[in-house]
Each structure stands twice: as structure tokens, then as C-alpha cells.
Protein backbone atom coordinates (compact mmCIF):
# COMPACT_ATOMS: atom_id res chain seq x y z
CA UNK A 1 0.00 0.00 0.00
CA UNK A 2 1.45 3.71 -0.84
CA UNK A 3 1.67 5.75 2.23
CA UNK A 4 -0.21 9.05 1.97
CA UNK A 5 2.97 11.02 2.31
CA UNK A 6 5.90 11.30 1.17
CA UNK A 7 9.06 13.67 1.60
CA UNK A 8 12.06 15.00 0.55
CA UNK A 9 14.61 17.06 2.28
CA UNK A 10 16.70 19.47 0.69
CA UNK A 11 19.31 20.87 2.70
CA UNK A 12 20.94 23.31 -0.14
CA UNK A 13 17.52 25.57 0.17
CA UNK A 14 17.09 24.79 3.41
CA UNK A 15 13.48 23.38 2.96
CA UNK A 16 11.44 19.84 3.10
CA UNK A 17 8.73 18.60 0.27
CA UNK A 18 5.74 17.16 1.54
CA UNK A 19 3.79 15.38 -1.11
CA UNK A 20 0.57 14.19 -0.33
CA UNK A 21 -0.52 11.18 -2.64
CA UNK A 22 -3.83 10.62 -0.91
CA UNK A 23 -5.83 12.58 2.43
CA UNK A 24 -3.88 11.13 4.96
CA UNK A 25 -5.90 10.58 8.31
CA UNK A 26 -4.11 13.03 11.25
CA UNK A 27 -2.33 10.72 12.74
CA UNK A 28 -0.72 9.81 9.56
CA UNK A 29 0.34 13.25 8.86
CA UNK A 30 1.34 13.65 11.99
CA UNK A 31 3.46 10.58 12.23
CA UNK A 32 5.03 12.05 9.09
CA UNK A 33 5.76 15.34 10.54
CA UNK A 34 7.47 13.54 13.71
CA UNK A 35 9.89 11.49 11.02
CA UNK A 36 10.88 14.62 9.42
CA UNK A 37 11.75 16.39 12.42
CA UNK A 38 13.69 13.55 13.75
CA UNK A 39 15.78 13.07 10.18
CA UNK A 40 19.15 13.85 10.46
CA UNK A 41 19.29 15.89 7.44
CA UNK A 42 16.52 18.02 9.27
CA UNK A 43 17.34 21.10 10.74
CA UNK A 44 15.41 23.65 12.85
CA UNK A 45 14.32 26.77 10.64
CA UNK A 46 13.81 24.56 6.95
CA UNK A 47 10.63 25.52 5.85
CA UNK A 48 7.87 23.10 4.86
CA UNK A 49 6.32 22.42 1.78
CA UNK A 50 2.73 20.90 1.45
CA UNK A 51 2.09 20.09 -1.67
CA UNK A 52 -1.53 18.93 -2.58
CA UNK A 53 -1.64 19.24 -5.90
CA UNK A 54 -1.94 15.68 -6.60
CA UNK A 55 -5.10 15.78 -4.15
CA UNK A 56 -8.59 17.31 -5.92
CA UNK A 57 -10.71 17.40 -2.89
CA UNK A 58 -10.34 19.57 0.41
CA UNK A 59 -9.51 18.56 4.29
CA UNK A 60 -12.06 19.01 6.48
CA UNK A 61 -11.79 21.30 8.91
CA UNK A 62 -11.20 19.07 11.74
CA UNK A 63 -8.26 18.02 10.18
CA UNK A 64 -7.54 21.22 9.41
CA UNK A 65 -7.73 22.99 13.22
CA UNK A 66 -5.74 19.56 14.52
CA UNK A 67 -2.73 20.64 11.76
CA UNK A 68 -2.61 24.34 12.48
CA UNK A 69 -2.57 23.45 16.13
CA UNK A 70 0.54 21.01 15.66
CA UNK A 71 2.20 23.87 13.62
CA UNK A 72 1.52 26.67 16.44
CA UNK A 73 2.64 23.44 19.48
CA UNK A 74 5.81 23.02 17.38
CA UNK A 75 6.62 26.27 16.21
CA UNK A 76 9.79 26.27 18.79
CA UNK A 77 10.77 23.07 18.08
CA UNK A 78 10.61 24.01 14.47
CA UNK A 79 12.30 27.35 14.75
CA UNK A 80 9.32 29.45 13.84
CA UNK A 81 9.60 28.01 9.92
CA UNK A 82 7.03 28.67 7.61
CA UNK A 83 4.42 26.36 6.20
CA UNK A 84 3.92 26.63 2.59
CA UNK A 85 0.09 24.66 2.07
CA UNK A 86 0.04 24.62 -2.16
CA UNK A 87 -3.35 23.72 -3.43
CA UNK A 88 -4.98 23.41 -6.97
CA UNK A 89 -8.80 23.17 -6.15
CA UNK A 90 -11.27 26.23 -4.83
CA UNK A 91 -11.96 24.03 -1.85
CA UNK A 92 -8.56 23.14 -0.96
CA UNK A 93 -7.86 27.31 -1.18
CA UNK A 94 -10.41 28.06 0.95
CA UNK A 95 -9.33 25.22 3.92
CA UNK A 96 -5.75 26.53 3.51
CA UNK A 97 -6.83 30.06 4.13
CA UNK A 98 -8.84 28.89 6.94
CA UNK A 99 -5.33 27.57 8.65
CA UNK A 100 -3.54 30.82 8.01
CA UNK A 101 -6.87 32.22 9.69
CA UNK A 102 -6.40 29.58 12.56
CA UNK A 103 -2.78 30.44 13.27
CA UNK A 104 -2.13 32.76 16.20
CA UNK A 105 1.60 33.63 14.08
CA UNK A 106 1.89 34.22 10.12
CA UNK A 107 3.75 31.25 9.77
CA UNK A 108 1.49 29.56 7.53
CA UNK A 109 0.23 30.72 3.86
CA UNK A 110 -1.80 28.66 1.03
CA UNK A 111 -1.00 29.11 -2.41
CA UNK A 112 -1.50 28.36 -5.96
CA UNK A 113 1.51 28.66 -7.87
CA UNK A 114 4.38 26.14 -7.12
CA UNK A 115 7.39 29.24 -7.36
CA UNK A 116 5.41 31.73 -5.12
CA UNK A 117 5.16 29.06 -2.65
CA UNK A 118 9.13 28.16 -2.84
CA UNK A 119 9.96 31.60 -3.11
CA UNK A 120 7.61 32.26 0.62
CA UNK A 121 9.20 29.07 2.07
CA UNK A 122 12.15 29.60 1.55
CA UNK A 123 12.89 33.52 2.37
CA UNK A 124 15.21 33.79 5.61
């Protein structure tokens, strides 16, 4: 079976790529936030990429208030990065917005277009 997630970390620009291949239940993304942060090539301050292109439909907003609330629990732990949330699908925008609604810091944007998201993620 294909996990949900997958991800890539890229030290040179100081980021990770989150690929979602399916809606992964909480603790699943979860689970996959707790590998990343405990990968050796990990380091406090990359930013994080979601990308859910690949994914047509929206979270729901449970999911959604249980993410932003890991974000804002681990922003220390994560060095206040930003989260990039990329979407392709009205419904998906309007969830993402809701997070950067959610969070108490401006940690977290959604977006559209693949570079503007890099470009966000990655600014020191």
C-alpha cells in the first residue's frame, strides 16, 4: 500500500517537500511530521512544503484545526519556519486560508503557484 505522504529534504535551500498522494488521516500526517523532524538531514528553521496538488478534494476542517494546532505546538521546536500549504482546487484554497486564519503567528500561507510558494518558504 502507498503511504499518503511522502518527503524530501533538501538541505541546499534549506526546505522539506511534503507530497501528499492521498488525504492522509491526522495521525498519519502527523506521524510524518514527527519522522521529518527527527531526520538527520533536518534542521530547525527549513521551511515546509505541502504540496496537494496531486489531491482534488479539500480537508475538512477538523483536520484542518488539529494541523494548524501542531504547527503553532511546534513552532519552537521548528524554529518558527514557515508552512507553505500549495493547493490546486477552490476548496482546498479556501481550507488553507482557513489555517492561516487559525494560526495565532503568520507562519502559515496557502498558495497556488508552485514558485510563489518556494519563493515564501524559503525567504530567511
Amino acid at each position: 500500500m502507498k503511504r499518503p505522504l511522502i518527503y524530501t529534504i533538501d538541505p541546499a535551500r534549506r526546505s522539506v517537500h511534503v507530497t501528499y498522494r492521498s488525504q492522509p488521516l491526522f495521525a498519519e500526517w502527523e506521524s510524518t511530521m514527527e519522522q521529518i523532524f527527527s531526520d538527520p538531514a533536518y534542521v530547525p528553521g527549513f521551511g515546509l512544503l505541502l504540496d496537494r496538488r496531486y489531491i482534488m478534494h479539500p480537508a475538512d476542517g477538523e483536520y484542518i484545526r488539529s494541523m494548524v494546532a501542531y504547527m503553532e505546538k511546534n513552532d519552537t521546536r521548528t524554529n518558527g519556519a514557515r508552512w507553505a500549504i500549495l493547493v490546486t482546487d477552490p476548496g482546498s484554497f479556501g481550507m488553507a486560508r482557513m489555517a492561516e486564519q487559525l494560526a495565532p503567528s503568520d507562519h502559515i500561507r496557502a498558495f497556488r503557484e508552485l514558485e510563489k510558494a518556494w519563493e515564501w518558504v524559503t525567504k530567511e
